[in-house]
C-alpha atoms as a PDB file:
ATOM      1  CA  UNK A   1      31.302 -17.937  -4.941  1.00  0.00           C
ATOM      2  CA  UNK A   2      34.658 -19.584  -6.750  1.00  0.00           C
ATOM      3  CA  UNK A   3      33.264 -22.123  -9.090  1.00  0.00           C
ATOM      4  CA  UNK A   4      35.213 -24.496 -11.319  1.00  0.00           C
ATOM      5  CA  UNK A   5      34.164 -26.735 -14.226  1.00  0.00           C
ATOM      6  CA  UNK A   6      36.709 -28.849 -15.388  1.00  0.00           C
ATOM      7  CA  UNK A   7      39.857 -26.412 -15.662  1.00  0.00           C
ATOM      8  CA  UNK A   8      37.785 -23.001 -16.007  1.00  0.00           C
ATOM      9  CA  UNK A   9      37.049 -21.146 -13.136  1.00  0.00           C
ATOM     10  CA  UNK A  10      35.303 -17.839 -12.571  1.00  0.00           C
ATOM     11  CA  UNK A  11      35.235 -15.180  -9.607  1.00  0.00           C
ATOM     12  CA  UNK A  12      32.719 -12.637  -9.916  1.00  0.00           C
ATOM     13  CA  UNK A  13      33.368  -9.318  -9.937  1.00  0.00           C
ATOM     14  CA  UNK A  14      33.377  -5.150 -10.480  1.00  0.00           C
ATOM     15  CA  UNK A  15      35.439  -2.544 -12.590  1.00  0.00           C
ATOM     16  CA  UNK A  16      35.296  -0.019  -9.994  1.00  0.00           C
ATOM     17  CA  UNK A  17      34.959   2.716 -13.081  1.00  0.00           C
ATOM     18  CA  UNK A  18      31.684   1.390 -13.390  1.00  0.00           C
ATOM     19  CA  UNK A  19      30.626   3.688 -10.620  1.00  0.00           C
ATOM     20  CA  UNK A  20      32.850   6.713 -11.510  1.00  0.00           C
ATOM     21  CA  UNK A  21      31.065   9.001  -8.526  1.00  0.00           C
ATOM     22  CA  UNK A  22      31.080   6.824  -5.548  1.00  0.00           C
ATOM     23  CA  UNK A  23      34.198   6.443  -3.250  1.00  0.00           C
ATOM     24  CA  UNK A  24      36.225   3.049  -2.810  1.00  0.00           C
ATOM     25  CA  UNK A  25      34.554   2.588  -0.160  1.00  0.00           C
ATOM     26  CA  UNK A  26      31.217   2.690  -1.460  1.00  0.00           C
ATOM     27  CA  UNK A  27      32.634   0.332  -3.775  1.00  0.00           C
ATOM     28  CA  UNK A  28      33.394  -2.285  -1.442  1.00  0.00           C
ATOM     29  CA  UNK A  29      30.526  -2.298   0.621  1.00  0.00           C
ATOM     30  CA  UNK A  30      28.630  -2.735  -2.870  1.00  0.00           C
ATOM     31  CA  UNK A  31      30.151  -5.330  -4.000  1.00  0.00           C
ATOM     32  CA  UNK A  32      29.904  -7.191  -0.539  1.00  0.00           C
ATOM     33  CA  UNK A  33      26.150  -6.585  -0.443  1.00  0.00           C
ATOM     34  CA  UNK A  34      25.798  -8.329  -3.896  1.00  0.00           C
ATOM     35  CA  UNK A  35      28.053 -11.250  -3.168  1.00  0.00           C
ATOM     36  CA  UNK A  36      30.888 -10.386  -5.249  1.00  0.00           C
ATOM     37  CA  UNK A  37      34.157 -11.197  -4.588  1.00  0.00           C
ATOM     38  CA  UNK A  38      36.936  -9.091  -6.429  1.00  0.00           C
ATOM     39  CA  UNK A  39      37.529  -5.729  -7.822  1.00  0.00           C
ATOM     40  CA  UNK A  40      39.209  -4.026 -11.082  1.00  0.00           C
ATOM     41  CA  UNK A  41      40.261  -0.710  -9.344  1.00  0.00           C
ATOM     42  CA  UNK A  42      40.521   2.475 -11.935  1.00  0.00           C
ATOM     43  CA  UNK A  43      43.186   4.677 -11.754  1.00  0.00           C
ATOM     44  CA  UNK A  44      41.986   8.313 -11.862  1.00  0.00           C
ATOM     45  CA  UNK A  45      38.653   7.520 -10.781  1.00  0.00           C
ATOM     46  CA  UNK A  46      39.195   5.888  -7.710  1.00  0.00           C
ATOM     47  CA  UNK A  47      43.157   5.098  -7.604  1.00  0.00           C
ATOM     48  CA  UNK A  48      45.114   8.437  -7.744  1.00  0.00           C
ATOM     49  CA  UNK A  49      47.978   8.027 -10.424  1.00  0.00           C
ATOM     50  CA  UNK A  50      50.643  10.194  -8.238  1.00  0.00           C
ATOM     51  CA  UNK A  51      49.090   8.388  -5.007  1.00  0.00           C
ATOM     52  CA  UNK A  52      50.263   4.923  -3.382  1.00  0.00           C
ATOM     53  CA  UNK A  53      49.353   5.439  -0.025  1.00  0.00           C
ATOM     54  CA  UNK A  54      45.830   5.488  -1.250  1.00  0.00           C
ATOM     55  CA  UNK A  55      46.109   3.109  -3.220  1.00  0.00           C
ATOM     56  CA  UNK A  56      47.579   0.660  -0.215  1.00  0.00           C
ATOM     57  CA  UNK A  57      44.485   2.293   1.765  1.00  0.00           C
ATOM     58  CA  UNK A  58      42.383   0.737  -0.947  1.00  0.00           C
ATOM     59  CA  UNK A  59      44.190  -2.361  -0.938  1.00  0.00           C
ATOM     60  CA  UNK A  60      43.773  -3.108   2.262  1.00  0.00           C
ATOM     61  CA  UNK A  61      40.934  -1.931   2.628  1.00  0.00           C
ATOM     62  CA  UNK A  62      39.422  -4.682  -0.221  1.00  0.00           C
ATOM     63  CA  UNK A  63      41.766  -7.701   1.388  1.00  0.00           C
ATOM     64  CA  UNK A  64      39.903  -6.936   5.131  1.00  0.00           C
ATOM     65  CA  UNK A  65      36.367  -6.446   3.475  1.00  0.00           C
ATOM     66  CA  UNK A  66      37.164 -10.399   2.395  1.00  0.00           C
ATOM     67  CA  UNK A  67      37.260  -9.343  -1.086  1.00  0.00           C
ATOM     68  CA  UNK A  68      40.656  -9.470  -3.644  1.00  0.00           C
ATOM     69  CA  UNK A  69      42.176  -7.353  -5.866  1.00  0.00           C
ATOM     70  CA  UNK A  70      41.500  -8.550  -9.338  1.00  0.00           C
ATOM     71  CA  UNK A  71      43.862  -5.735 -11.056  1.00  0.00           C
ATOM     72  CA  UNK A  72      45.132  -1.962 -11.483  1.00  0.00           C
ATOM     73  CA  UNK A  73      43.069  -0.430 -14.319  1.00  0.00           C
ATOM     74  CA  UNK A  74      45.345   2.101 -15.322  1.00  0.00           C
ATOM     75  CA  UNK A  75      44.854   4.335 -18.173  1.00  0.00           C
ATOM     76  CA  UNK A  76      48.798   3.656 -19.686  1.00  0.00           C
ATOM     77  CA  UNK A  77      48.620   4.261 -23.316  1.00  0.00           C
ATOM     78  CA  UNK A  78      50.925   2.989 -25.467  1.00  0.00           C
ATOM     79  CA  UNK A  79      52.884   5.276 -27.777  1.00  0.00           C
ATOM     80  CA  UNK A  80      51.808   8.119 -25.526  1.00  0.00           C
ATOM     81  CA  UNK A  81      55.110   8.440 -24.044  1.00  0.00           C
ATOM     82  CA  UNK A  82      53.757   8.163 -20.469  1.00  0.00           C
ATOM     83  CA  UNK A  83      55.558   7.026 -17.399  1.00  0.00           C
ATOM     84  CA  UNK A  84      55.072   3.408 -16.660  1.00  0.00           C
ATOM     85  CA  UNK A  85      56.857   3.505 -13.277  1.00  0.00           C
ATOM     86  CA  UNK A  86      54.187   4.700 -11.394  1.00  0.00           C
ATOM     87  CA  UNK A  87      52.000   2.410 -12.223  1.00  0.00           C
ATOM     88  CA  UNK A  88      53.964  -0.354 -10.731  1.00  0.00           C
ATOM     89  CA  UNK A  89      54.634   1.377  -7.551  1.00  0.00           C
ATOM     90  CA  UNK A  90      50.456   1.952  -7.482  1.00  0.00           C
ATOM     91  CA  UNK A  91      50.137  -1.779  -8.323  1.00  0.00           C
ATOM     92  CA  UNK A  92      52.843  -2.659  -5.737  1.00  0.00           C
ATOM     93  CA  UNK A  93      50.971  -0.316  -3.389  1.00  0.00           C
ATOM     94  CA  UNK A  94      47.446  -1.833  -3.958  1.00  0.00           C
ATOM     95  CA  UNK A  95      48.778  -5.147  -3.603  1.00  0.00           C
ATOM     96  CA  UNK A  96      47.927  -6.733  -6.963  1.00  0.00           C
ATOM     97  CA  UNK A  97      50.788  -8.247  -9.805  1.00  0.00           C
ATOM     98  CA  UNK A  98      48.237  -7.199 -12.612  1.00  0.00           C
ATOM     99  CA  UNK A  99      48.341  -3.900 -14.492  1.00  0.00           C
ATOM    100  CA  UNK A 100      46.022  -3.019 -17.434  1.00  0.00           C
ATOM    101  CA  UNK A 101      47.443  -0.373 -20.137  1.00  0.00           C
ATOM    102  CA  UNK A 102      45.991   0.216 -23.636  1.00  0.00           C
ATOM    103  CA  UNK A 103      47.520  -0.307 -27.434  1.00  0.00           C
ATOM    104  CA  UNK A 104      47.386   3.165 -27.967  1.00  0.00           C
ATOM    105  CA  UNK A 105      44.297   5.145 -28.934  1.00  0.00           C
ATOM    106  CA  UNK A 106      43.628   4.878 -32.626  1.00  0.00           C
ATOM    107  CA  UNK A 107      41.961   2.526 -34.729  1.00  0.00           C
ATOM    108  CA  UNK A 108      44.400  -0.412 -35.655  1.00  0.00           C
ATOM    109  CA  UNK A 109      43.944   0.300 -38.990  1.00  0.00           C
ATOM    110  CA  UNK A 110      44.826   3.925 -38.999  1.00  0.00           C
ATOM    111  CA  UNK A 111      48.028   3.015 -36.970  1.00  0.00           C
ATOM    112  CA  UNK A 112      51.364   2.976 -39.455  1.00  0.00           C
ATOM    113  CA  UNK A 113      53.505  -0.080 -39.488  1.00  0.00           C
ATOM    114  CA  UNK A 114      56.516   1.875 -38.596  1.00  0.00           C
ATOM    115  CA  UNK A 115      54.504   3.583 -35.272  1.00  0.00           C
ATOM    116  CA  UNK A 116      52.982  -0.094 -34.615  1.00  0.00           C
ATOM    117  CA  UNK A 117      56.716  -1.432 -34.527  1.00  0.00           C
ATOM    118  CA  UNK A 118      57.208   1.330 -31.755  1.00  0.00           C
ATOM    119  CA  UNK A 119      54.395   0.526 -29.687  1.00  0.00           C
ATOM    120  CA  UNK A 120      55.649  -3.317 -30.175  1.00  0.00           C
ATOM    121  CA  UNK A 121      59.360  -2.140 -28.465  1.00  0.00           C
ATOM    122  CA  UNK A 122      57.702  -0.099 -26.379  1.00  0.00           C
ATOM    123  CA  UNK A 123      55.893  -2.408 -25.036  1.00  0.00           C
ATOM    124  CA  UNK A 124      58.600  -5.173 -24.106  1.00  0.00           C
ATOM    125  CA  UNK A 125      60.444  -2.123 -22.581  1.00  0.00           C
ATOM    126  CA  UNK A 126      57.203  -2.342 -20.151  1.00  0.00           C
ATOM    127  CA  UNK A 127      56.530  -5.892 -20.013  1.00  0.00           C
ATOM    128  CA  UNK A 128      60.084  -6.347 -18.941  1.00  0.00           C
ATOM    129  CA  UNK A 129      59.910  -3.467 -15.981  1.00  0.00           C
ATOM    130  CA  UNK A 130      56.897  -5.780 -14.780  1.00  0.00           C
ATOM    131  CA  UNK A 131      58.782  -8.730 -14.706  1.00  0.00           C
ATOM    132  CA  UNK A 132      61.654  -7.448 -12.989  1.00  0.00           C
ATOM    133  CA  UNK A 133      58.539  -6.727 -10.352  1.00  0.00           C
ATOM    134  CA  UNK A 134      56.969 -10.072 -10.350  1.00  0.00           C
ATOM    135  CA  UNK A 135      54.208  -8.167 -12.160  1.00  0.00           C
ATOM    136  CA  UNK A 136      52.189  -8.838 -15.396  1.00  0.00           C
ATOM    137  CA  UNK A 137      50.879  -6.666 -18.031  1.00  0.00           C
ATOM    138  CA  UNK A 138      47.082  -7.579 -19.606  1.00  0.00           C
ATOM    139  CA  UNK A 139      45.780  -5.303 -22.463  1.00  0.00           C
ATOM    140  CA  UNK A 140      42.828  -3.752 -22.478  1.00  0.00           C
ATOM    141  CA  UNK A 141      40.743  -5.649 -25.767  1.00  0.00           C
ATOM    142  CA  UNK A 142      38.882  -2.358 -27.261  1.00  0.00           C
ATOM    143  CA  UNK A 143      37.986  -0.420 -30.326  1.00  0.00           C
ATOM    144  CA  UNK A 144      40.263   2.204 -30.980  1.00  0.00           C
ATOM    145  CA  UNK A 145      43.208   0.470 -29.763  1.00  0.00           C
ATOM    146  CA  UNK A 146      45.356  -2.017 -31.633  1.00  0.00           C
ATOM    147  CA  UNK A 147      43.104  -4.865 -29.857  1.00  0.00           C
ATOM    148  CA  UNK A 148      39.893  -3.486 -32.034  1.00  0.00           C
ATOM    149  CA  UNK A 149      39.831  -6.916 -34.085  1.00  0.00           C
ATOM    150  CA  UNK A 150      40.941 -10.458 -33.635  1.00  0.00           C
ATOM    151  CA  UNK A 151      43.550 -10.385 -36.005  1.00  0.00           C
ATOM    152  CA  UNK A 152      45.516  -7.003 -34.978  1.00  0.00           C
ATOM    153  CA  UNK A 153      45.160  -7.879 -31.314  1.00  0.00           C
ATOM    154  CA  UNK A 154      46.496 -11.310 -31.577  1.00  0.00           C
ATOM    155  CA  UNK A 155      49.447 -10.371 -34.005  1.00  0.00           C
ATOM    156  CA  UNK A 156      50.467  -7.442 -31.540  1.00  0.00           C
ATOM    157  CA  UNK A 157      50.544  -9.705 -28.673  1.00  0.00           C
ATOM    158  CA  UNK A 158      52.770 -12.801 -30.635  1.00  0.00           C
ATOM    159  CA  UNK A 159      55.129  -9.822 -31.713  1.00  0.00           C
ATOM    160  CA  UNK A 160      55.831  -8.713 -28.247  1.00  0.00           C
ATOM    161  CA  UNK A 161      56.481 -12.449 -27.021  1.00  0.00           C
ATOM    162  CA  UNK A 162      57.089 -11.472 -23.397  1.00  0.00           C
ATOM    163  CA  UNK A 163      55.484 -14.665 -21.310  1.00  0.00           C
ATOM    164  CA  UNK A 164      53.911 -11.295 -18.869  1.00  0.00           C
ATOM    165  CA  UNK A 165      52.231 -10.123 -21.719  1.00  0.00           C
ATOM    166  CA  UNK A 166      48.490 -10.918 -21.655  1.00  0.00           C
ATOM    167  CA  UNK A 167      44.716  -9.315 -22.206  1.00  0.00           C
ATOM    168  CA  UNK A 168      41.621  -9.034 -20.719  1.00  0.00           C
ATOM    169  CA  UNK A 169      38.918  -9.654 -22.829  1.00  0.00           C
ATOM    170  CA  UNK A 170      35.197  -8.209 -23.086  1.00  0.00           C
ATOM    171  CA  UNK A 171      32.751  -7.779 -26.100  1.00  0.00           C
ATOM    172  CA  UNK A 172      34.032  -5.650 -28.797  1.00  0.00           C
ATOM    173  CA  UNK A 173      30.103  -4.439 -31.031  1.00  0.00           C
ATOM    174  CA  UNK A 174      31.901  -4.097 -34.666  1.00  0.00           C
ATOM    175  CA  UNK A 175      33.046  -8.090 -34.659  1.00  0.00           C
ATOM    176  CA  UNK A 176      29.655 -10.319 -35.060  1.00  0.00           C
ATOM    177  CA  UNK A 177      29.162 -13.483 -32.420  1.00  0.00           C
ATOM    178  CA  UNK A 178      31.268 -15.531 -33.806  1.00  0.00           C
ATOM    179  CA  UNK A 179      34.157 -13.430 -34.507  1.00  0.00           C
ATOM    180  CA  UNK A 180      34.052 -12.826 -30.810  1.00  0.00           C
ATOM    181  CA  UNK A 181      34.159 -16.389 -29.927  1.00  0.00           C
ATOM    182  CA  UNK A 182      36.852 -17.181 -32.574  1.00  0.00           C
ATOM    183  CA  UNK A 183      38.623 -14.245 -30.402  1.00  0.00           C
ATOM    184  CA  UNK A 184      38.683 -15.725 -27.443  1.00  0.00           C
ATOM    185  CA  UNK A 185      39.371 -19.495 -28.656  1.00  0.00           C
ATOM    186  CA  UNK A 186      42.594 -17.630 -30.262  1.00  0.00           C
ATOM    187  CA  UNK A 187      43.199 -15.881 -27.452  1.00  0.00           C
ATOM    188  CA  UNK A 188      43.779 -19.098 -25.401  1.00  0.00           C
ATOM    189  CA  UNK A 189      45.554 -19.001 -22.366  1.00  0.00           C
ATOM    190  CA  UNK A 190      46.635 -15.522 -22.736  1.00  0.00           C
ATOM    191  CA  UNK A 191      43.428 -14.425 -21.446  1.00  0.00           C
ATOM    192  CA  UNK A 192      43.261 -13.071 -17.707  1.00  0.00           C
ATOM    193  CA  UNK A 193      40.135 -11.664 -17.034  1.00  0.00           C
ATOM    194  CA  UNK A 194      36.445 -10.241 -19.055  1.00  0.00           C
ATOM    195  CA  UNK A 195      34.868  -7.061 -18.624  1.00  0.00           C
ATOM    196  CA  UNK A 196      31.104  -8.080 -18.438  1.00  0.00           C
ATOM    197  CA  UNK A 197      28.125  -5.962 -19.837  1.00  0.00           C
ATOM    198  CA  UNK A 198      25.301  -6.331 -22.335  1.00  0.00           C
ATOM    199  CA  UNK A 199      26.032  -3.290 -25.021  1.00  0.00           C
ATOM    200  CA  UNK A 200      23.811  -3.573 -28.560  1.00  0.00           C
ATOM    201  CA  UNK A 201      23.601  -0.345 -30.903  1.00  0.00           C
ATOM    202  CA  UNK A 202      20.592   0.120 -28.710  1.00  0.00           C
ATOM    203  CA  UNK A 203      22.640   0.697 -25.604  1.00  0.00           C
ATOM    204  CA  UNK A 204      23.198  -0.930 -22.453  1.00  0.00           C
ATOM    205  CA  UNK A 205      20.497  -3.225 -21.139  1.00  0.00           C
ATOM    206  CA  UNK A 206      20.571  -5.826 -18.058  1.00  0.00           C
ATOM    207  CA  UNK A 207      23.049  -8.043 -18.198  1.00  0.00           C
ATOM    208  CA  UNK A 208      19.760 -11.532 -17.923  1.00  0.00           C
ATOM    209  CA  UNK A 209      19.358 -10.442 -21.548  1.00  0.00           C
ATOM    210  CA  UNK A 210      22.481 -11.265 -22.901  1.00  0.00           C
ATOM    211  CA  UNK A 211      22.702 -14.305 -21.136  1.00  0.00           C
ATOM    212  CA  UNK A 212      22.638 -16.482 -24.429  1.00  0.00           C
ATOM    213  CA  UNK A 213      26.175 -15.036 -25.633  1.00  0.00           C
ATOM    214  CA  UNK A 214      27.649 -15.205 -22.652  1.00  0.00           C
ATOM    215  CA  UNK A 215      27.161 -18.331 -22.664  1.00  0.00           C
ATOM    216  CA  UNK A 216      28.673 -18.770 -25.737  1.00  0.00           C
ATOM    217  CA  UNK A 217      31.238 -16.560 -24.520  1.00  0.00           C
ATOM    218  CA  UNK A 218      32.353 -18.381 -21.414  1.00  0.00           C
ATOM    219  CA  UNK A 219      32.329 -21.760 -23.275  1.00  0.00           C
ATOM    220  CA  UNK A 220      35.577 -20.359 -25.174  1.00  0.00           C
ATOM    221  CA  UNK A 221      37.153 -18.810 -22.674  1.00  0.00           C
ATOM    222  CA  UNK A 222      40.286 -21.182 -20.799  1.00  0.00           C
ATOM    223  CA  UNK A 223      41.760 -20.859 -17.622  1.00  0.00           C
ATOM    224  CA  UNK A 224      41.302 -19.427 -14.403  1.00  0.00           C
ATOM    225  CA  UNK A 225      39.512 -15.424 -14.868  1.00  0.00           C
ATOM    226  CA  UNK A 226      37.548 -12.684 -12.950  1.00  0.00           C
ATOM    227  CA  UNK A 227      34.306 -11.615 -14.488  1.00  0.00           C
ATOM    228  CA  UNK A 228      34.065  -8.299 -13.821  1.00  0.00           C
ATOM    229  CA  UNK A 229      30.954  -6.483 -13.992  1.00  0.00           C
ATOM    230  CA  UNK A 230      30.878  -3.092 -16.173  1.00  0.00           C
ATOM    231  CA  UNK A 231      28.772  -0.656 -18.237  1.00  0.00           C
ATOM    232  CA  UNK A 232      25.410  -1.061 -15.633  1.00  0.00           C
ATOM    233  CA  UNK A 233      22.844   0.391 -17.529  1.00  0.00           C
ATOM    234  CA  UNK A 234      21.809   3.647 -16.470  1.00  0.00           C
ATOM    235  CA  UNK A 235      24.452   3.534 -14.193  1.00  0.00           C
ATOM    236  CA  UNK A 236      21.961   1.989 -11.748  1.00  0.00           C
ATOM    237  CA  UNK A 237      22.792   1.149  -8.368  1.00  0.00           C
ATOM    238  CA  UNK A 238      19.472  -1.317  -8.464  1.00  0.00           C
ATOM    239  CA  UNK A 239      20.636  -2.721 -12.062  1.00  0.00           C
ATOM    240  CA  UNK A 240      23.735  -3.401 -10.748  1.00  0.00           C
ATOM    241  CA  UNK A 241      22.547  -5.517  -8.343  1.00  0.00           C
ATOM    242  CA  UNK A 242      20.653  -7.589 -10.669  1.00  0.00           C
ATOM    243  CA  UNK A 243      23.302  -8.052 -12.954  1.00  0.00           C
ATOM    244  CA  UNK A 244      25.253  -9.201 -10.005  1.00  0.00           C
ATOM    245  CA  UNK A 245      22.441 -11.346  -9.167  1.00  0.00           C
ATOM    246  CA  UNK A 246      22.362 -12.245 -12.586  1.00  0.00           C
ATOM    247  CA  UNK A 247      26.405 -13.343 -13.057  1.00  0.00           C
ATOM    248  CA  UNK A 248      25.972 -15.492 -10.185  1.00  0.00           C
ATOM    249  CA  UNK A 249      23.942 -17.670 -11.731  1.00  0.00           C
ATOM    250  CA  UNK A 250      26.318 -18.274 -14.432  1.00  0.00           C
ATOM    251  CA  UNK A 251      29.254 -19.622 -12.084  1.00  0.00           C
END
């Protein structure tokens, strides 16, 4: 299910938050069933923050089910004055060198230069505790976060200058199609992996009908990355399975 086209290659696969109810391993025998081969796992729902020998359960438990770990979703926030070393010792735990954290939890806009300066040092403090692991740090690429447009996310990312400081990438509604694809194109080979949905104002709808843009999408996007599955409409175990079906096709 690992595809390449000239030096882009995708693995398909789930944000276990996706699924908030069901246990891990639930999770795994889903994403077995529909062919998928790696997993986002979420801390809280599914990876307990204060917990590493579940989280090596988990890990183990993906790696013998044939499937990998794509990353540790945490829920760090920058500026939030939370405690970044557990995180590692989850990550270390689950077996992965990939942590996602946040840019805070504000608008970029509404963020003061002085506090975004903070959240800058801050996080080098944290991109240099991961490197000391072997580890690397991707940002979560959301509204109401400093990642909300192409511009803030970019300059945040250039001003921490740590070579372990990357993002994950996935639709963001208030930027049209082509400011999404001049995202990614900027982006470059800082990306690591995309969250994958179909979200208009409408809602969520099956993943087939937004099949056009990402497309478009994919045709920017450089490197070697998961594409994880997310936002299932109706949080459908039967939609899910089409949008699995669906992703494969892509790759």
């Amino acid at each position: 299910m690992e595809r390449s086209s000239g030096n882009v290659k995708f693995i398909p696969g789930l944000v276990s938050v996706t699924f908030k109810t069901k246990s891990a391993d639930d999770i795994v025998e889903l994403c077995r069933n529909a062919g998928l081969k790696t997993i986002e796992w979420s801390e809280g729902w599914h990876i307990p923050e204060d917990d590493p020998v579940e989280a090596e359960r988990i890990g183990i438990l993906t790696r013998d089910s044939g499937l990998s770990v794509a990353e540790y979703g945490s829920y760090y926030k920058l500026g939030k004055g939370m405690d970044f070393r557990k995180r590692i010792v989850n990550a270390r735990a689950l077996g992965t060198d990939t942590i996602r954290i946040w840019a805070g939890d504000r608008a970029s806009a509404a963020v003061p230069s002085a506090e975004r300066k903070s959240m800058v040092e801050e996080a080098r403090r944290v991109a240099d505790m991961a490197d000391a692991e072997g580890m690397r740090i991707v940002l979560e690429w959301h509204r109401e976060t400093l990642t909300d447009t192409n511009e803030s996310g970019l300059s945040f990312i250039k001003a921490v200058d740590r070579a372990n400081f990357l993002t994950l990438w996935q639709p963001t509604m208030a930027l049209s199609i082509p400011e999404r694809c001049e995202g990614l194109q900027a982006i470059g080979k800082r990306l690591v992996n995309l969250h994958v949905y179909y979200w208009t104002e409408e809602g969520r709808h099956p993943l087939k009908e937004g099949r056009e843009y990402w497309k478009r999408y994919l045709s920017n996007a450089e490197g070697c990355h998961s594409l994880l599955l997310e936002f299932v409409k109706d949080d459908s175990e039967r939609q899910f399975h089409e949008d699995a079906a669906e992703l494969l096709t892509w790759i």
